[in-house]
N, C-alpha and C. Protein backbone atom coordinates (compact mmCIF):
# COMPACT_ATOMS: atom_id res chain seq x y z
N UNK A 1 36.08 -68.75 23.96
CA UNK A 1 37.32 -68.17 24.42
C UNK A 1 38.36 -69.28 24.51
N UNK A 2 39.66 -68.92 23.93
CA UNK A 2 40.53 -69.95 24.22
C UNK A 2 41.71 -69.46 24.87
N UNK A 3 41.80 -69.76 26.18
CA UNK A 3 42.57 -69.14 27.00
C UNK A 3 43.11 -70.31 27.53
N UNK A 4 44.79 -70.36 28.22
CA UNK A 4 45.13 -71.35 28.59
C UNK A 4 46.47 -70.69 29.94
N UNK A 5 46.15 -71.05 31.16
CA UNK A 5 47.37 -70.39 32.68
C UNK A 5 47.67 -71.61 32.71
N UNK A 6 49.44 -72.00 32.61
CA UNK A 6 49.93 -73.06 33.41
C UNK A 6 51.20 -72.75 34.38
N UNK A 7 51.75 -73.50 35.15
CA UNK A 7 52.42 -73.58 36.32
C UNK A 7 53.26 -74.42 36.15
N UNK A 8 54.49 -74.83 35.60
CA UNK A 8 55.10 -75.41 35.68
C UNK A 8 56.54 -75.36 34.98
N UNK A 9 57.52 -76.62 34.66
CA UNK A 9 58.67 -76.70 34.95
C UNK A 9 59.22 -76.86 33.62
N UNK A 10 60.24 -76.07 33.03
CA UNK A 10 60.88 -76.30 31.68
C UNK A 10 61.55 -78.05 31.93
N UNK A 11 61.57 -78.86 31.09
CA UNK A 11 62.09 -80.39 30.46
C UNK A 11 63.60 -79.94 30.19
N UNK A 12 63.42 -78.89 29.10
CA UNK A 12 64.91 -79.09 28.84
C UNK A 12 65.12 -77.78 28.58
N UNK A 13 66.25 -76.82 28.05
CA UNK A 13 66.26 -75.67 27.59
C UNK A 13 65.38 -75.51 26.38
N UNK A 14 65.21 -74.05 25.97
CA UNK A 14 64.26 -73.97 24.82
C UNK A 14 65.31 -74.04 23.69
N UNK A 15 64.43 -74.59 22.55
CA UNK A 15 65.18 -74.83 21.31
C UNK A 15 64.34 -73.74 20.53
N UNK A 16 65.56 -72.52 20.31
CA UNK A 16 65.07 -71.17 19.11
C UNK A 16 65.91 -71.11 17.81
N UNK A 17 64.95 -71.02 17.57
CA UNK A 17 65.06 -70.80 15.76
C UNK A 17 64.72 -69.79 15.59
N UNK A 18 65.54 -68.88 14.41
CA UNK A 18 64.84 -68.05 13.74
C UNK A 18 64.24 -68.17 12.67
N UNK A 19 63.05 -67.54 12.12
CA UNK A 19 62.72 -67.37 10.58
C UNK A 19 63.66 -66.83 9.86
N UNK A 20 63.50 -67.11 8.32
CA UNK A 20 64.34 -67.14 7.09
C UNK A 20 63.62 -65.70 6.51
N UNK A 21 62.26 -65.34 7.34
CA UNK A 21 61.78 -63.95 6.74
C UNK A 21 62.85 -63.00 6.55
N UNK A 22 62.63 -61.20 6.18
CA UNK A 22 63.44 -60.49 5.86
C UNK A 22 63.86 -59.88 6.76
N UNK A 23 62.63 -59.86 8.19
CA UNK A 23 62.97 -59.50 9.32
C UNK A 23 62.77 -60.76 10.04
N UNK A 24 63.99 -61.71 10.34
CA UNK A 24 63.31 -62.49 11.34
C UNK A 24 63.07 -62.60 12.77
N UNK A 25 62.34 -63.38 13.02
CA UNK A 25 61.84 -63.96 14.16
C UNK A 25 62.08 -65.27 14.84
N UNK A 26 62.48 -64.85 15.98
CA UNK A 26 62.64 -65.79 16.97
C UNK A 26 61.30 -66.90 17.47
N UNK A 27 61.37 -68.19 17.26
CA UNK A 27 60.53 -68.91 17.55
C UNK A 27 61.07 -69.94 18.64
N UNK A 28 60.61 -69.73 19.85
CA UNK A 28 61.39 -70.98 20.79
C UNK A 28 60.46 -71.93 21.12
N UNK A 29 60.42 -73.13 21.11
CA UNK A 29 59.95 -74.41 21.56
C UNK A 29 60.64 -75.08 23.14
N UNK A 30 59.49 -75.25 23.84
CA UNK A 30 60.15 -75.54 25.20
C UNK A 30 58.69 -76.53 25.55
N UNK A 31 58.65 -77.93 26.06
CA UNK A 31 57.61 -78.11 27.40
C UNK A 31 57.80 -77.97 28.32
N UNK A 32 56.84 -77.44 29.01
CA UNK A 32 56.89 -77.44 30.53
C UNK A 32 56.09 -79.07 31.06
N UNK A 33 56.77 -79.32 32.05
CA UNK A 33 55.99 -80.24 33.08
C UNK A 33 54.80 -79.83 33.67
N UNK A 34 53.75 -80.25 34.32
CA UNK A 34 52.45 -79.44 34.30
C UNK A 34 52.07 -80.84 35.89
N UNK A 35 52.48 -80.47 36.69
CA UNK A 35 51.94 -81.19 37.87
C UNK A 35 50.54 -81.28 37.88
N UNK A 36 49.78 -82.99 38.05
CA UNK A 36 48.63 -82.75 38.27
C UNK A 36 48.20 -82.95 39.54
N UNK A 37 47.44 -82.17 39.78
CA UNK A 37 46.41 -81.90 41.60
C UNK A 37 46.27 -83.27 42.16
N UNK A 38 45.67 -84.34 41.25
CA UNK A 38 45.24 -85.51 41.99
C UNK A 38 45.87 -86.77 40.71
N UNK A 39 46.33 -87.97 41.43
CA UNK A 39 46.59 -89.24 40.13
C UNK A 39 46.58 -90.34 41.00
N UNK A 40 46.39 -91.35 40.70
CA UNK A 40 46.66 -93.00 40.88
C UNK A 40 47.44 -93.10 40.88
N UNK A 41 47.70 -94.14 41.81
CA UNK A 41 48.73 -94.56 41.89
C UNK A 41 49.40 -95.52 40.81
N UNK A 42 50.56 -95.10 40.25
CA UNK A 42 51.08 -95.88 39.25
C UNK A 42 51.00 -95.09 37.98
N UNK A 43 49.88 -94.10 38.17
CA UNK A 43 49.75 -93.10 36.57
C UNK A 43 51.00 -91.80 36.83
N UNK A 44 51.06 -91.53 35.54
CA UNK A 44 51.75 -90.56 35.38
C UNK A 44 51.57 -88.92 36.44
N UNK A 45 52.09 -88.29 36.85
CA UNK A 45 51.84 -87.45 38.18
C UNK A 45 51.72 -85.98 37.26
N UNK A 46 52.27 -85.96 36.49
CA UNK A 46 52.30 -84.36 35.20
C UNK A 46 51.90 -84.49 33.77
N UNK A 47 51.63 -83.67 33.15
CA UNK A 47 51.43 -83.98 32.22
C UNK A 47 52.62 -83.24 31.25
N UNK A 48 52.85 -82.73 29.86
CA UNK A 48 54.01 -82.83 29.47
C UNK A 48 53.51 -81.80 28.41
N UNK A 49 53.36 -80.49 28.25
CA UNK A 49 52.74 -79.36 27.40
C UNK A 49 53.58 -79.20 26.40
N UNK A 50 53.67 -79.08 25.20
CA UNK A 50 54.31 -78.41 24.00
C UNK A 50 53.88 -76.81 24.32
N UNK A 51 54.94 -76.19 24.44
CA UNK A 51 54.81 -74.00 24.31
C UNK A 51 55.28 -73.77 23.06
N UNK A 52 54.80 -72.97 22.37
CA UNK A 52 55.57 -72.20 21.59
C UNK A 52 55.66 -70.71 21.26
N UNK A 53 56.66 -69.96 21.85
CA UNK A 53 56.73 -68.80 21.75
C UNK A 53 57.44 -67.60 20.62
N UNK A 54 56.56 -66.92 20.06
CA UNK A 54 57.33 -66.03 18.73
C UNK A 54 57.60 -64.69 19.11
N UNK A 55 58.65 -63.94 18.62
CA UNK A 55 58.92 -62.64 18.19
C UNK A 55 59.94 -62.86 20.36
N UNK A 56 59.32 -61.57 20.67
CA UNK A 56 59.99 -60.86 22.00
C UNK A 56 59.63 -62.07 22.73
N UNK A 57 58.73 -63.05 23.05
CA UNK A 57 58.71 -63.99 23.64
C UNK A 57 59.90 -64.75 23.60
N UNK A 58 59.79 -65.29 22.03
CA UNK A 58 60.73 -66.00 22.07
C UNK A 58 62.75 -65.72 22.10
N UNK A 59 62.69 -64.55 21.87
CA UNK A 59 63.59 -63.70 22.60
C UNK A 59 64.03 -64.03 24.05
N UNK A 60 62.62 -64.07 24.90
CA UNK A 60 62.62 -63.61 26.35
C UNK A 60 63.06 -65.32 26.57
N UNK A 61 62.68 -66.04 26.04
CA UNK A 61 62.77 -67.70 26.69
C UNK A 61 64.12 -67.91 25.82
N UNK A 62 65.12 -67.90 25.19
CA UNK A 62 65.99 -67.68 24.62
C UNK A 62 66.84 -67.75 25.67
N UNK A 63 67.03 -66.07 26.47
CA UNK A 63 67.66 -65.34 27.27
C UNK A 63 68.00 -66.04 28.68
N UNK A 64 66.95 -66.16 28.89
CA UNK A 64 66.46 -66.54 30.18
C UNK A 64 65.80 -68.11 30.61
N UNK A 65 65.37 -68.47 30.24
CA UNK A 65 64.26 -69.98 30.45
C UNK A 65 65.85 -71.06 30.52
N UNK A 66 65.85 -71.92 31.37
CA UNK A 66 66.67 -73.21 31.17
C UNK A 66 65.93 -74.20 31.70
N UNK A 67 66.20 -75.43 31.50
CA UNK A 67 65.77 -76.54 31.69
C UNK A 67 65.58 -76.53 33.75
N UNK A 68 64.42 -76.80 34.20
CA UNK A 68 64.32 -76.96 35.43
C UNK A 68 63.65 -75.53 36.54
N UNK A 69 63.80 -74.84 35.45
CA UNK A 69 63.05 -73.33 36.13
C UNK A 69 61.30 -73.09 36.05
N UNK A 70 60.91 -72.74 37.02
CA UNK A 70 59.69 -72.72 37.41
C UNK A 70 58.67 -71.54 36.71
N UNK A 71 58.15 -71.69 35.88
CA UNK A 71 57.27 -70.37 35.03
C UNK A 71 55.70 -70.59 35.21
N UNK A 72 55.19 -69.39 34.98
CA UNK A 72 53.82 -69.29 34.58
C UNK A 72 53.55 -68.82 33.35
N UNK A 73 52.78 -69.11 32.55
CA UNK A 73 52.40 -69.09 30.78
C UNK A 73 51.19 -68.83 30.90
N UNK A 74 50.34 -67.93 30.18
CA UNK A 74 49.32 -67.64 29.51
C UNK A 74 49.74 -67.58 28.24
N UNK A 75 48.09 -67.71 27.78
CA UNK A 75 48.73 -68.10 25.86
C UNK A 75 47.06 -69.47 25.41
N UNK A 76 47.53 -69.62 24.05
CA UNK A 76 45.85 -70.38 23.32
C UNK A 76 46.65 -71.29 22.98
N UNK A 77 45.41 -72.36 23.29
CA UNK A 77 45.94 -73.62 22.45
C UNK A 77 45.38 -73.78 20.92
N UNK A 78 46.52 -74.30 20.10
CA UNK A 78 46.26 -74.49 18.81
C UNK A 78 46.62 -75.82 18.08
N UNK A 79 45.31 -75.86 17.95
CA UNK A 79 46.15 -77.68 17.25
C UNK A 79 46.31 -77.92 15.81
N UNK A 80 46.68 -78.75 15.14
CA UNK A 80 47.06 -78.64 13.78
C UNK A 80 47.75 -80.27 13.56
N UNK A 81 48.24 -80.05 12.32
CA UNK A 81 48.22 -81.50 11.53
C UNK A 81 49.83 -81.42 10.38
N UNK A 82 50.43 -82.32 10.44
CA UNK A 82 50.84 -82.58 8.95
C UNK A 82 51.70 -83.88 8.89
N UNK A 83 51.37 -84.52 7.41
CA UNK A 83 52.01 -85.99 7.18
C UNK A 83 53.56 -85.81 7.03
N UNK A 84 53.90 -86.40 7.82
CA UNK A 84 55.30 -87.40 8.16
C UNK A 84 55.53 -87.71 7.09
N UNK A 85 57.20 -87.93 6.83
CA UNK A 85 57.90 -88.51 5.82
C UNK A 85 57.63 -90.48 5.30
N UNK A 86 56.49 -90.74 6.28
CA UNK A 86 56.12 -92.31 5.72
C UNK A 86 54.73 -92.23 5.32
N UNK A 87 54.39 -90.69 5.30
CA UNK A 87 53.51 -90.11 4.92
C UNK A 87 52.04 -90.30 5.72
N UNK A 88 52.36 -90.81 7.27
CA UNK A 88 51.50 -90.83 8.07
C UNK A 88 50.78 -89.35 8.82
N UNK A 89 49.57 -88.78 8.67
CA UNK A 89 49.27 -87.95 8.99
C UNK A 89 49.27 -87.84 10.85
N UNK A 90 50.42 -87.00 11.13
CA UNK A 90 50.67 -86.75 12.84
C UNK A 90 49.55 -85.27 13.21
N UNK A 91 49.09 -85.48 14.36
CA UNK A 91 48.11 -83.83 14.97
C UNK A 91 49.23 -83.37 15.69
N UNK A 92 48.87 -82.41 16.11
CA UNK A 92 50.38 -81.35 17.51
C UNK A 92 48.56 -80.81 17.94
N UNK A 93 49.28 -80.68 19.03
CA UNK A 93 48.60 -79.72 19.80
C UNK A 93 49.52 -78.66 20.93
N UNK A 94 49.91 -77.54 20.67
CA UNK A 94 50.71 -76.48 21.38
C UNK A 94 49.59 -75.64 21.98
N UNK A 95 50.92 -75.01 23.23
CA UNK A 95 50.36 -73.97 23.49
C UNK A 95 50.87 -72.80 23.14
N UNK A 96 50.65 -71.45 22.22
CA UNK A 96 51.14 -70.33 21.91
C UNK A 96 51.45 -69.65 22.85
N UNK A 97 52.43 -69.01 23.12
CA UNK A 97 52.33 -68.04 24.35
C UNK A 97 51.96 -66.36 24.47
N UNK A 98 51.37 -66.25 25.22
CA UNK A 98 51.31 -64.76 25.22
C UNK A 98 52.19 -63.86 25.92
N UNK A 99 52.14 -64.49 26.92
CA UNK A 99 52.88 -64.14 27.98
C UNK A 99 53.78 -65.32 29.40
N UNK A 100 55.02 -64.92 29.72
CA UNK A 100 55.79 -66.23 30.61
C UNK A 100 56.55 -65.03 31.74
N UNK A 101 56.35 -66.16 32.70
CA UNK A 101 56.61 -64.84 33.88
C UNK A 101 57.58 -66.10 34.42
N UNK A 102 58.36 -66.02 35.29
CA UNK A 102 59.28 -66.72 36.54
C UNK A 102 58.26 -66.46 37.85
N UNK A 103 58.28 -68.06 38.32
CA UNK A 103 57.83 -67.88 39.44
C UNK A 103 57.95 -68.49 40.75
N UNK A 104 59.28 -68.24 40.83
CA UNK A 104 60.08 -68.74 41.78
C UNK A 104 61.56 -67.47 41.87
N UNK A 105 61.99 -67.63 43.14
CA UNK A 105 62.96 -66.27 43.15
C UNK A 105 64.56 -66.99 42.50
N UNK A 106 65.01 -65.99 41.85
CA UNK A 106 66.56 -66.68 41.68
C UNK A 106 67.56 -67.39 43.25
N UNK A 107 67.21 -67.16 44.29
CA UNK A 107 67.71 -67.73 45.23
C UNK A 107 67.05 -69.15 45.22
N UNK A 108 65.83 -69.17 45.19
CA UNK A 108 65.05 -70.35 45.33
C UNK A 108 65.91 -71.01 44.04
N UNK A 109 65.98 -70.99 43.16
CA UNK A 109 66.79 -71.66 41.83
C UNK A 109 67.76 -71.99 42.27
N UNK A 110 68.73 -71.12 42.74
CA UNK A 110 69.96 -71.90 43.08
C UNK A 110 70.21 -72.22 44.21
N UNK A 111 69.22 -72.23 45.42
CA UNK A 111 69.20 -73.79 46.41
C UNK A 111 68.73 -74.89 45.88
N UNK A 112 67.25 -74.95 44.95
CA UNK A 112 67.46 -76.15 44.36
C UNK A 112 68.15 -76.97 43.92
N UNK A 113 69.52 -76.00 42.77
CA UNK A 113 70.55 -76.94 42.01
C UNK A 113 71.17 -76.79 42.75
N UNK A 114 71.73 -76.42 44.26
CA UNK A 114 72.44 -76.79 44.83
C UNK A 114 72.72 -77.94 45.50
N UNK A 115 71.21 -78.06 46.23
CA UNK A 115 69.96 -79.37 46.90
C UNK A 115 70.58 -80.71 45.32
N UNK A 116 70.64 -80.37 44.31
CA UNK A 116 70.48 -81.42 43.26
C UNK A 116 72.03 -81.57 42.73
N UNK A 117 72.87 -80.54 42.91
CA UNK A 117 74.13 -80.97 42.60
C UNK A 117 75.00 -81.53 43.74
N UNK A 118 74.30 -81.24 44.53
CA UNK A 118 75.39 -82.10 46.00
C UNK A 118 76.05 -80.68 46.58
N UNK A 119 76.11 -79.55 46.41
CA UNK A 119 76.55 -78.35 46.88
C UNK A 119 77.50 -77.96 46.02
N UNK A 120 77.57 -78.15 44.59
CA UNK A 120 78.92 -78.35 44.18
C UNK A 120 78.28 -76.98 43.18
N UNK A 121 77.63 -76.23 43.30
CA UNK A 121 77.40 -75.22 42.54
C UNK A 121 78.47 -73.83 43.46
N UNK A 122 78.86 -72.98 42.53
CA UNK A 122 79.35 -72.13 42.98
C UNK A 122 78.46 -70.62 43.33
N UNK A 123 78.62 -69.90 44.44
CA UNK A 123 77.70 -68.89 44.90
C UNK A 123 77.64 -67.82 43.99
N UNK A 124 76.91 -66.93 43.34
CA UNK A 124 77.32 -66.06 42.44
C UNK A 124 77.60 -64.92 42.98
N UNK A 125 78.36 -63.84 42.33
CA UNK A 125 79.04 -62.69 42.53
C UNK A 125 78.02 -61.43 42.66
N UNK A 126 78.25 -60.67 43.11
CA UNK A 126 77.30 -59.28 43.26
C UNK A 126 76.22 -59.03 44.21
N UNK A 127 75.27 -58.12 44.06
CA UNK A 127 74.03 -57.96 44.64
C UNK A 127 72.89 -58.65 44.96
N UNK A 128 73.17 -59.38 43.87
CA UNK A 128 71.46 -60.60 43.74
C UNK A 128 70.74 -59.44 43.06
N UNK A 129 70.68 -58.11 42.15
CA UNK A 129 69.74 -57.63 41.18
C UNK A 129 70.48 -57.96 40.00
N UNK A 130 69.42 -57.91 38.97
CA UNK A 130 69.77 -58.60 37.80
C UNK A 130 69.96 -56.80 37.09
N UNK A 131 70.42 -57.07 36.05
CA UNK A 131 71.08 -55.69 35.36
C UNK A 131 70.08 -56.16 34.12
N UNK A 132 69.25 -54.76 33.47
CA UNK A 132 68.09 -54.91 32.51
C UNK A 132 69.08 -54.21 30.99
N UNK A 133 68.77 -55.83 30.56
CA UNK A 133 69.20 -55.95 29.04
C UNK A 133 69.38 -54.54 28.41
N UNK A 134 70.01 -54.48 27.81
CA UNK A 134 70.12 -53.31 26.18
C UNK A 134 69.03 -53.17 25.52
N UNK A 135 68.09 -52.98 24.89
CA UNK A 135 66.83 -52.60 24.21
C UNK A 135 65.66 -52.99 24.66
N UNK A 136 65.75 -53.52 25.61
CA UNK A 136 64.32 -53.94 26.22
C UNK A 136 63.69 -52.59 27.13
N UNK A 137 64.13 -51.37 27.16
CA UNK A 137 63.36 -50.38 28.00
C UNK A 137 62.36 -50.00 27.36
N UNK A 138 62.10 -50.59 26.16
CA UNK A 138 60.56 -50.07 25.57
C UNK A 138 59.47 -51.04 25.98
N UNK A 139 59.81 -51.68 26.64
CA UNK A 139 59.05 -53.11 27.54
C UNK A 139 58.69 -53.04 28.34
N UNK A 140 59.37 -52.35 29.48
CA UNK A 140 59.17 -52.15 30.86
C UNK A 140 58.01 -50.79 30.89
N UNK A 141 57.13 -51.22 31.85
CA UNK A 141 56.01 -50.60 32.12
C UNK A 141 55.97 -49.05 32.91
N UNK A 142 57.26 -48.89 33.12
CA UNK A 142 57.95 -47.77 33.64
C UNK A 142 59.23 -47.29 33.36
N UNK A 143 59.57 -46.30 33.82
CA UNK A 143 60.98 -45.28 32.84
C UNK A 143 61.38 -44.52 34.06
């Protein structure tokens, strides 16, 4: 079985591409930070995951995912190979996604960057519910 749950923090925004297919597809590339439980002192404290998410995933991390937001990922790891332009053979090892959830509340998000911008973020407007996208009601698990 190759199954893979992580917990952690987007690096930077995701970088999506689409395919050149006839129908394409959205492919987004994002690492997350991956806190580890226990380290030495002086070693590195996270480790640093390659994701890669296709089709409605990568849609969904597109939309939504920015650099510094807190997710959970299920999804397989897949590793693979190809030679570099000095024709040195490089490995990858990603994780595919299956599925990416938020897991932290949008308030919690913006006390953080508030906590990190010095207060200099502005409060947002409305209710605090988010309004559900244009074509995504064939998604939602209820109607």
């Amino acid at each position: 079985m190759n199954k893979v749950i992580l917990i952690g923090r987007l690096t930077r925004d995701p970088d999506v591409r689409y395919s050149q297919a006839e129908e394409s597809v959205a492919v987004a590339r994002y690492t997350l930070a991956v806190n580890r439980r226990f380290h030495r002192d002086g070693e590195q404290a996270a480790d640093f995951v390659s994701c890669v998410a296709f089709g409605k995933q990568g849609e969904f991390a597109e939309k939504y995912l920015r650099q510094g937001i807190k997710i959970a990922i299920t999804g397989r790891i897949q590793t693979g190979s190809y030679t570099n332009r000095d024709g040195q053979k490089v490995y990858t090892t990603d994780v595919i996604i299956e599925s990416q959830e938020f897991v932290e509340s949008k308030k919690a998000v913006e006390e953080r960057e508030a906590a990190e911008y010095g207060g200099r973020q502005e409060a947002p407007e409305g209710d605090g519910f988010m309004d559900i996208p244009d074509g995504i009601d064939e998604e939602l698990p209820f109607n």
